[in-house]
PDB file of N, CA and C in Angstrom:
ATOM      1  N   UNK A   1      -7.979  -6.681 -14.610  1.00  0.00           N
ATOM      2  CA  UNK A   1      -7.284  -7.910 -14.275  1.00  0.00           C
ATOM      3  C   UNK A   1      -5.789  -7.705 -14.492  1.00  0.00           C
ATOM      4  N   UNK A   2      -5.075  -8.201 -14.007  1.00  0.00           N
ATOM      5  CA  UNK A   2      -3.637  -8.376 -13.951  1.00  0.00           C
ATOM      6  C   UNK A   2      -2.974  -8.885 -14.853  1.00  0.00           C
ATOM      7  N   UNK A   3      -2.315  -8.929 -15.135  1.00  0.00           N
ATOM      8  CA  UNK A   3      -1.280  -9.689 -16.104  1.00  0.00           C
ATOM      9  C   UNK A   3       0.293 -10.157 -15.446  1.00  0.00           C
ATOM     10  N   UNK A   4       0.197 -11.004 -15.487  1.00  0.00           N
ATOM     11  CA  UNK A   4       1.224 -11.743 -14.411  1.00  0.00           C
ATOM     12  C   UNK A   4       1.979 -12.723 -15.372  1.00  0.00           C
ATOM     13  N   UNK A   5       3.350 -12.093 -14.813  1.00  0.00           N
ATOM     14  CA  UNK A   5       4.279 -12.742 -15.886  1.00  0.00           C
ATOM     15  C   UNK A   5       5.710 -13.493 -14.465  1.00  0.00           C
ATOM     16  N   UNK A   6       5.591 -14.627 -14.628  1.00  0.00           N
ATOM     17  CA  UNK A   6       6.859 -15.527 -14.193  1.00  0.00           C
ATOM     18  C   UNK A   6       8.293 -14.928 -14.130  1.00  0.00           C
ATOM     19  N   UNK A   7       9.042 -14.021 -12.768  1.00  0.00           N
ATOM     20  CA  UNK A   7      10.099 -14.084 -13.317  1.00  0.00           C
ATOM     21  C   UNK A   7      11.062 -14.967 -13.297  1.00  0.00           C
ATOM     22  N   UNK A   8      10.849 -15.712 -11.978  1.00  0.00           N
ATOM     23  CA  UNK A   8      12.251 -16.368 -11.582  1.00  0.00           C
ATOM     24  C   UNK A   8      11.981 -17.707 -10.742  1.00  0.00           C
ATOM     25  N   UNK A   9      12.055 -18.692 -10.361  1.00  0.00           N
ATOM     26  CA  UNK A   9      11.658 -19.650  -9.350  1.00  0.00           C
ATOM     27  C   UNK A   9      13.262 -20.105  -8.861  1.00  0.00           C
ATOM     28  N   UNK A  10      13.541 -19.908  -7.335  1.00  0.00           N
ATOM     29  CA  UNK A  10      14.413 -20.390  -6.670  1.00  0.00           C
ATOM     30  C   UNK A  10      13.868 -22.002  -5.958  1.00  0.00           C
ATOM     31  N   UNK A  11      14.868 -22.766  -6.067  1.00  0.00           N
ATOM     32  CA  UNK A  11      14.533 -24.258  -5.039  1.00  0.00           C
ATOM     33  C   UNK A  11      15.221 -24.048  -4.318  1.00  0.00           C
ATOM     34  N   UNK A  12      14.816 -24.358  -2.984  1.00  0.00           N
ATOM     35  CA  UNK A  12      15.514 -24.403  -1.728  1.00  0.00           C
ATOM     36  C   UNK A  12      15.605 -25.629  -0.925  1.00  0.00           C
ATOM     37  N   UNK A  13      14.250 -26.681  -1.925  1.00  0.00           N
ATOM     38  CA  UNK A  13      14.546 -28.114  -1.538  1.00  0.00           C
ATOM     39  C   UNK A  13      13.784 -28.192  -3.051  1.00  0.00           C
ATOM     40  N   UNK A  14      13.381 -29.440  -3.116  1.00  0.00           N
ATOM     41  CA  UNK A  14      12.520 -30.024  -4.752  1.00  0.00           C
ATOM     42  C   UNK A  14      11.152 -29.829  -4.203  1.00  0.00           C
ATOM     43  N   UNK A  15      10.434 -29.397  -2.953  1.00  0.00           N
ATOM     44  CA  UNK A  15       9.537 -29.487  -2.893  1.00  0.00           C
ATOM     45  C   UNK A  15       9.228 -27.625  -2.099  1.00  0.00           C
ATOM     46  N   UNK A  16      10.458 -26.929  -1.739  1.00  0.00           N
ATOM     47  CA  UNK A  16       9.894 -25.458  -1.798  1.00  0.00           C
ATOM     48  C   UNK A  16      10.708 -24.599  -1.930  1.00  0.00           C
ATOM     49  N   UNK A  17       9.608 -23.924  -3.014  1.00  0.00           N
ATOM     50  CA  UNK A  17      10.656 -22.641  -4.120  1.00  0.00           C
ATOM     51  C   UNK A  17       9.911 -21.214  -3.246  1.00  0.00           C
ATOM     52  N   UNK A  18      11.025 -20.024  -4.284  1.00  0.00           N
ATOM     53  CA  UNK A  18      10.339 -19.294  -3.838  1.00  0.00           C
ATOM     54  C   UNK A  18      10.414 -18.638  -5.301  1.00  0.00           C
ATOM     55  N   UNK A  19       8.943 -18.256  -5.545  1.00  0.00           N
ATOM     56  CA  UNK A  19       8.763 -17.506  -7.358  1.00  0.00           C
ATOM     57  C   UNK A  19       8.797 -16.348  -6.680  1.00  0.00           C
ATOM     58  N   UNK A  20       9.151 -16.022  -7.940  1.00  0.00           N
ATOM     59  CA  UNK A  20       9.171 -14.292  -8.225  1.00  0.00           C
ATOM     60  C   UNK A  20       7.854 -13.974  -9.729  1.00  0.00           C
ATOM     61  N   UNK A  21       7.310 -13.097  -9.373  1.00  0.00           N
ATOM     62  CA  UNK A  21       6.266 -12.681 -10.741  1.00  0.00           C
ATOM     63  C   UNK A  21       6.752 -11.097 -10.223  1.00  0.00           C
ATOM     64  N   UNK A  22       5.907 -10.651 -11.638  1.00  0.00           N
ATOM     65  CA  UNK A  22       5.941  -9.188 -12.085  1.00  0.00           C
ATOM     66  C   UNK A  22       4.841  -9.130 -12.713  1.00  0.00           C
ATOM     67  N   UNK A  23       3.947  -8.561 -11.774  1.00  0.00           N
ATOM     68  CA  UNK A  23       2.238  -8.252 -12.439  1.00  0.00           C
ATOM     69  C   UNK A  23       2.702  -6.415 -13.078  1.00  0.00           C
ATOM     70  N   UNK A  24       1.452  -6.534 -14.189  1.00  0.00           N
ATOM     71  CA  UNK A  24       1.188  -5.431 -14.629  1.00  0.00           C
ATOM     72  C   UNK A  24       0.080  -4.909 -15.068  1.00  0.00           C
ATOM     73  N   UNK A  25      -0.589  -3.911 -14.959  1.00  0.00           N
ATOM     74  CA  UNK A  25      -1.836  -3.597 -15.178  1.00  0.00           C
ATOM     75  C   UNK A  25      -1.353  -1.936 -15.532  1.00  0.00           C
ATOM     76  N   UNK A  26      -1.695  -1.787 -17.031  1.00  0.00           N
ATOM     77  CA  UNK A  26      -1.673  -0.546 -17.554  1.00  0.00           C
ATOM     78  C   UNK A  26      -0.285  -0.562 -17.090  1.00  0.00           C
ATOM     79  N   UNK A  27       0.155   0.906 -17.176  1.00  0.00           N
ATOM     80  CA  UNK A  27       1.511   1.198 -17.227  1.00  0.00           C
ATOM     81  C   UNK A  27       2.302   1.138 -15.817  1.00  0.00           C
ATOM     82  N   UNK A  28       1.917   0.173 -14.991  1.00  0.00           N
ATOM     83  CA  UNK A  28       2.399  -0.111 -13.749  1.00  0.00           C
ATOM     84  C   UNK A  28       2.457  -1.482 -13.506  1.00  0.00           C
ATOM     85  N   UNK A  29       4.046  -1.412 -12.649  1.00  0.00           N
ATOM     86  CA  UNK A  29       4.063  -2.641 -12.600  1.00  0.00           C
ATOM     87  C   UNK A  29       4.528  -2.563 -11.167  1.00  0.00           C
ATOM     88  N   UNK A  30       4.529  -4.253 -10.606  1.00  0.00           N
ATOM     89  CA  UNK A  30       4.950  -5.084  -9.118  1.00  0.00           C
ATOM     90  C   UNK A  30       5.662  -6.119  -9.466  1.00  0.00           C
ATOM     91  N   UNK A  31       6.607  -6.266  -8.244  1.00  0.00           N
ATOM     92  CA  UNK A  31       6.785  -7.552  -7.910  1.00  0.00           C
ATOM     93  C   UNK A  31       6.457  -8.046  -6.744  1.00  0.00           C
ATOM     94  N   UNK A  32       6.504  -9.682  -6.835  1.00  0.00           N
ATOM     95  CA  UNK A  32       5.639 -10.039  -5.758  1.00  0.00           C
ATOM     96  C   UNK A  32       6.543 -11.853  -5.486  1.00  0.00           C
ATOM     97  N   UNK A  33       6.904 -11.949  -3.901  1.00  0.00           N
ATOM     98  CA  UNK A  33       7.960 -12.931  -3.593  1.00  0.00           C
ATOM     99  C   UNK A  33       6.706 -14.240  -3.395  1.00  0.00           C
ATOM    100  N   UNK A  34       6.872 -14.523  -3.643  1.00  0.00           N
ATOM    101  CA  UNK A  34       5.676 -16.116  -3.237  1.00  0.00           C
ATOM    102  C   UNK A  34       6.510 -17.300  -2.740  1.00  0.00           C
ATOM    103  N   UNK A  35       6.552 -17.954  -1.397  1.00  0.00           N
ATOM    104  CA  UNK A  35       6.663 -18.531  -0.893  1.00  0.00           C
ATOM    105  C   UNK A  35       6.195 -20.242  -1.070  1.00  0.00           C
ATOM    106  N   UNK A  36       6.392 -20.825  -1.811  1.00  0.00           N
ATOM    107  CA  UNK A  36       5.816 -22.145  -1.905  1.00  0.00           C
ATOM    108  C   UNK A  36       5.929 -23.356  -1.077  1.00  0.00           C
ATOM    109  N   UNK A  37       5.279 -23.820   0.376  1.00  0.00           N
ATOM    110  CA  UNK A  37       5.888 -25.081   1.246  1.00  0.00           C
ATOM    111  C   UNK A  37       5.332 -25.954   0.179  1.00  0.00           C
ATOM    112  N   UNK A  38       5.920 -26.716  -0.195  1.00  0.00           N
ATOM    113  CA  UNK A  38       5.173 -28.156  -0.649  1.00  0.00           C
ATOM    114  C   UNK A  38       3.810 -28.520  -1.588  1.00  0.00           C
ATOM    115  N   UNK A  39       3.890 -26.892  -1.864  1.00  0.00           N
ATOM    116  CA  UNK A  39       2.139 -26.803  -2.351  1.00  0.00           C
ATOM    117  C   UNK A  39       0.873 -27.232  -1.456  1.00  0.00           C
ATOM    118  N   UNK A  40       1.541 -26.899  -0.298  1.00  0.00           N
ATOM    119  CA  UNK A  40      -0.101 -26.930   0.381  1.00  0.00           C
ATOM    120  C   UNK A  40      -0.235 -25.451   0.922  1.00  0.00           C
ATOM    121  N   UNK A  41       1.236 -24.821   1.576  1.00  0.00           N
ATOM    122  CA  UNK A  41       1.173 -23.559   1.773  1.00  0.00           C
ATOM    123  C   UNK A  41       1.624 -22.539   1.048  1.00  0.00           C
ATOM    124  N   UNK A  42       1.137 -21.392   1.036  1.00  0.00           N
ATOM    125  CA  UNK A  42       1.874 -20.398   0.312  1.00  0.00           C
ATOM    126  C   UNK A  42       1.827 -18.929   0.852  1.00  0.00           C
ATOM    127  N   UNK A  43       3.062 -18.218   1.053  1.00  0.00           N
ATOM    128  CA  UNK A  43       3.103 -16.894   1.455  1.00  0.00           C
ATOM    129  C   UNK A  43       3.565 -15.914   0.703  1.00  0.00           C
ATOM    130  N   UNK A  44       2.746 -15.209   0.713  1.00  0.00           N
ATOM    131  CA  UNK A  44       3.324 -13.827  -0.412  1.00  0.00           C
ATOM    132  C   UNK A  44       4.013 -12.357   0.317  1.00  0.00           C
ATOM    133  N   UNK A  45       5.057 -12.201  -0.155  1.00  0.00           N
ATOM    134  CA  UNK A  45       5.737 -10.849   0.177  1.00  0.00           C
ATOM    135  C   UNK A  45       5.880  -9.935  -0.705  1.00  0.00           C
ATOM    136  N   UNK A  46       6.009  -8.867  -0.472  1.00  0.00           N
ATOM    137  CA  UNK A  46       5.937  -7.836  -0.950  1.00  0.00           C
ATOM    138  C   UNK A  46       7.507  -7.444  -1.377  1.00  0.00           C
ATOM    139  N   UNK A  47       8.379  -7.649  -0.664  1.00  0.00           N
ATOM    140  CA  UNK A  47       9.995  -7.116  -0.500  1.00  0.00           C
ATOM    141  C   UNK A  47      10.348  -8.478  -0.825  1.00  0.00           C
ATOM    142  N   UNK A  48      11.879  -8.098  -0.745  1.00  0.00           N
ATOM    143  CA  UNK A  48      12.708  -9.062  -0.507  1.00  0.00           C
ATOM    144  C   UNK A  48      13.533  -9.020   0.906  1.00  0.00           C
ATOM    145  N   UNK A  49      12.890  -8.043   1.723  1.00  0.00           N
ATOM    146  CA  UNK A  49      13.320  -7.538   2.939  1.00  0.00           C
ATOM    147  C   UNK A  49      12.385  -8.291   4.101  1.00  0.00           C
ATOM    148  N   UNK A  50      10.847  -8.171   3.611  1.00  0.00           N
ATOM    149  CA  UNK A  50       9.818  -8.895   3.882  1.00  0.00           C
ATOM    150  C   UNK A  50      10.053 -10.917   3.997  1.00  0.00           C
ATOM    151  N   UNK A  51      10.617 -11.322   2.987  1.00  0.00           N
ATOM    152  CA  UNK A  51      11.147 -12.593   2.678  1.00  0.00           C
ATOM    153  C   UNK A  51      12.439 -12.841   3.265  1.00  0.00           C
ATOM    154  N   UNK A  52      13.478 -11.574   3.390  1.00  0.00           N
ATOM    155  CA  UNK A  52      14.562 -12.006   4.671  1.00  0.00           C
ATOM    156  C   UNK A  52      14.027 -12.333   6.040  1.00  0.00           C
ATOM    157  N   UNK A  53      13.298 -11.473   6.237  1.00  0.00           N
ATOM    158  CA  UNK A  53      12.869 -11.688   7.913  1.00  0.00           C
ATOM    159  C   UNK A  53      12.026 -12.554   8.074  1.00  0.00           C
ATOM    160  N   UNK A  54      11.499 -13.244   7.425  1.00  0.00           N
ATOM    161  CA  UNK A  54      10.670 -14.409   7.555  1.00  0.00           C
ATOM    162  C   UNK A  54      11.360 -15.588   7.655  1.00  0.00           C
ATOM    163  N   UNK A  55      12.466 -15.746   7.120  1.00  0.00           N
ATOM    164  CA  UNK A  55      13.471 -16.881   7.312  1.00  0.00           C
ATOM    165  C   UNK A  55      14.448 -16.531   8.287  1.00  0.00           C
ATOM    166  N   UNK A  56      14.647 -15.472   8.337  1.00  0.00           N
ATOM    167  CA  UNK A  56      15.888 -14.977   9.932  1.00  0.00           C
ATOM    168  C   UNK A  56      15.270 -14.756  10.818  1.00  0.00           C
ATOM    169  N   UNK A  57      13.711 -14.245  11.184  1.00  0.00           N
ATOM    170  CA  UNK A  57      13.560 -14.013  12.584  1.00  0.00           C
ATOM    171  C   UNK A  57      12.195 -13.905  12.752  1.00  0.00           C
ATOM    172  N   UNK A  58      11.595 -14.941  11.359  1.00  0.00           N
ATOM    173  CA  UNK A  58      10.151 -15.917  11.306  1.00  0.00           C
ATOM    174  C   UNK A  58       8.807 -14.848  11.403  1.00  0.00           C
ATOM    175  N   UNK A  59       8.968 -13.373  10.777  1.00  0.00           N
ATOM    176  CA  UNK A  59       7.867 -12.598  10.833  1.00  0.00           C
ATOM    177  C   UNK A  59       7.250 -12.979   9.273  1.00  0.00           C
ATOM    178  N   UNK A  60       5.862 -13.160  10.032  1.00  0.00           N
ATOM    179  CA  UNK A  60       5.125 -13.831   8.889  1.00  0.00           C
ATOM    180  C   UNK A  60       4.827 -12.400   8.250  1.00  0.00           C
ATOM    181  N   UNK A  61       4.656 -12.815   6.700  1.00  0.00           N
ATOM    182  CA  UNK A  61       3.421 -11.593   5.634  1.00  0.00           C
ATOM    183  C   UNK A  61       2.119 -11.685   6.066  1.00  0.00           C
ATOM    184  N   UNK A  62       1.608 -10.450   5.296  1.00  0.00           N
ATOM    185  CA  UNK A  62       0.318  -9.914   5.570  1.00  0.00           C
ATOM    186  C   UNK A  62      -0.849 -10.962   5.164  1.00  0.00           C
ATOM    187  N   UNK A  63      -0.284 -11.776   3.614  1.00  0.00           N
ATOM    188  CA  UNK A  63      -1.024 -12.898   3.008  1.00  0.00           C
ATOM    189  C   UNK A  63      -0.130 -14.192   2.800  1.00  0.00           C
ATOM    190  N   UNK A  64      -1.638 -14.900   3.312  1.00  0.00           N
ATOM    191  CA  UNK A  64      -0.712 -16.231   3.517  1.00  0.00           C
ATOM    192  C   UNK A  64      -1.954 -17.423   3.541  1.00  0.00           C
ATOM    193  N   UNK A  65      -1.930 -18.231   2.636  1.00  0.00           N
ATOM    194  CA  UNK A  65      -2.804 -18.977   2.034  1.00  0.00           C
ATOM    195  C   UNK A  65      -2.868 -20.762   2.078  1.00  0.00           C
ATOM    196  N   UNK A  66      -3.853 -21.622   2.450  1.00  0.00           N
ATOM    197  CA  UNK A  66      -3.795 -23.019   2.686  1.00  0.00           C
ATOM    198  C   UNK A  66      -4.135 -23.846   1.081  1.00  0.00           C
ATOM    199  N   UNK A  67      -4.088 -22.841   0.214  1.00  0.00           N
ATOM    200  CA  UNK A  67      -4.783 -23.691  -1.162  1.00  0.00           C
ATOM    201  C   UNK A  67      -4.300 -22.814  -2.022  1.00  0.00           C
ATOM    202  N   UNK A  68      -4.113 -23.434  -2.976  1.00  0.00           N
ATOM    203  CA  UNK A  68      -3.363 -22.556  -4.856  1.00  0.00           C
ATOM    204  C   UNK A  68      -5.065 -21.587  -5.245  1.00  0.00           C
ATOM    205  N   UNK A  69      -5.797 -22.493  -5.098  1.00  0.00           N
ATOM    206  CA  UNK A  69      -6.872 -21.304  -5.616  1.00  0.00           C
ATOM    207  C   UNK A  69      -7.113 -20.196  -4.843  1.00  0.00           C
ATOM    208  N   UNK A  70      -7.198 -20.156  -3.573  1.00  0.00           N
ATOM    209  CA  UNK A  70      -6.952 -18.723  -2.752  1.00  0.00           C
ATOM    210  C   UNK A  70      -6.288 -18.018  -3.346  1.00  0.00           C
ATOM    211  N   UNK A  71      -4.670 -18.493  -3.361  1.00  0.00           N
ATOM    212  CA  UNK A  71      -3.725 -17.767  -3.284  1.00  0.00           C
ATOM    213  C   UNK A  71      -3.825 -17.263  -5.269  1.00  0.00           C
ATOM    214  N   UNK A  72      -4.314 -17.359  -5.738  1.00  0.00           N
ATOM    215  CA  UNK A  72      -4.815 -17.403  -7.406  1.00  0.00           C
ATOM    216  C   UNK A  72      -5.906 -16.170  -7.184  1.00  0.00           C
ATOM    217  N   UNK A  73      -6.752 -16.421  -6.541  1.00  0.00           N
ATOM    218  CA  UNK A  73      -7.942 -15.052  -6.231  1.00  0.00           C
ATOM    219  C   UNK A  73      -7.118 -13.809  -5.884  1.00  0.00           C
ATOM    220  N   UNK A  74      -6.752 -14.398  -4.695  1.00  0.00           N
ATOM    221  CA  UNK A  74      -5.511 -13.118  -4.052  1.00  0.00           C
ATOM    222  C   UNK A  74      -4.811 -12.112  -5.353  1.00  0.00           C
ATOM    223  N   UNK A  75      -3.908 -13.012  -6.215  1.00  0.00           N
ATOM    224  CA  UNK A  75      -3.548 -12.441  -7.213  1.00  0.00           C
ATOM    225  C   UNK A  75      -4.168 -12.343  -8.256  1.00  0.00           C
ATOM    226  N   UNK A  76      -5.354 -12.226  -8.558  1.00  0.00           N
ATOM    227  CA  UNK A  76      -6.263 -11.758  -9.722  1.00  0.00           C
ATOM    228  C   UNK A  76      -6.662 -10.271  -9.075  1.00  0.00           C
ATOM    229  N   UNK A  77      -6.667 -10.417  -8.148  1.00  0.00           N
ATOM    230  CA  UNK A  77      -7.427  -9.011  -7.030  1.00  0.00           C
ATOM    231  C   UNK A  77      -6.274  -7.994  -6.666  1.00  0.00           C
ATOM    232  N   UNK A  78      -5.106  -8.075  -6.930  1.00  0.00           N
ATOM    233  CA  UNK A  78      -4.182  -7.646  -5.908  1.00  0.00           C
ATOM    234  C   UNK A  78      -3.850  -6.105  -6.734  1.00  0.00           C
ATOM    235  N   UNK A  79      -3.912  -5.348  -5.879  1.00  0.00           N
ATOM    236  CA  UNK A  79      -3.690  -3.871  -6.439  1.00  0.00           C
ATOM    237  C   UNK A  79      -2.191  -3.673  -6.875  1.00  0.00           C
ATOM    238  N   UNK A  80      -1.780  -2.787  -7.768  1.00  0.00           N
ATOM    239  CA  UNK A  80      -0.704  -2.804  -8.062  1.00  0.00           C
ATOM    240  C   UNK A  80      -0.289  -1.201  -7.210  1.00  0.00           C
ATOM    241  N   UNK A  81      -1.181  -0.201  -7.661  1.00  0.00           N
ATOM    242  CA  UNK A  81      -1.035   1.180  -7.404  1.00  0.00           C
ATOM    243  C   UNK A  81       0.094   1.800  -6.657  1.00  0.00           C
ATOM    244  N   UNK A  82       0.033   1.366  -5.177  1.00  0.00           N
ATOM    245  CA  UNK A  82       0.959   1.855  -4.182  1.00  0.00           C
ATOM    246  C   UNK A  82       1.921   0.981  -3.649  1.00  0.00           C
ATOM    247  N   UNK A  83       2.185  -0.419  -4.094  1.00  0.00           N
ATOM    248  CA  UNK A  83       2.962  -1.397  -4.370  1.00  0.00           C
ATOM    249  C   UNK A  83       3.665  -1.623  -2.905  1.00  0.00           C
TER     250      UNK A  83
END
């Protein structure tokens, strides 16, 4: 299991941020951009390059979720290895 630690939460309105975490499992670690609309949607990136182009020229991520508990499985499961 992961260990997921909070780094940062940006607001971009009061109703969508974008967090930053830093999972770790054993001596490896990730970061991971999470996208929050309103809490009904949520998209996860990998980059912060990934999270530019999604707001400049609307290319969606690989995961992208309609409910907090999905997107909660997603990150209990999520490999760190090749990041």
């Amino acid at each position: 299991m992961n260990k997921i630690i909070p780094f940062n939460t940006e607001y971009i309105r009061p109703s969508r941020t974008i967090e930053i975490f830093t999972f770790f499992r054993f001596e490896k670690s990730r970061q991971i951009y999470i996208y929050n609309y309103e809490g009904k949607h949520f998209r996860v990136f990998d980059s912060v390059v990934g999270l530019v182009q999604f707001f400049e020229v609307g290319k969606e991520p690989s995961a992208s979720f309609d409910s907090e508990s999905d997107l909660d499985e997603y990150l209990d499961s999520l490999s760190i290895g090749d990041g």
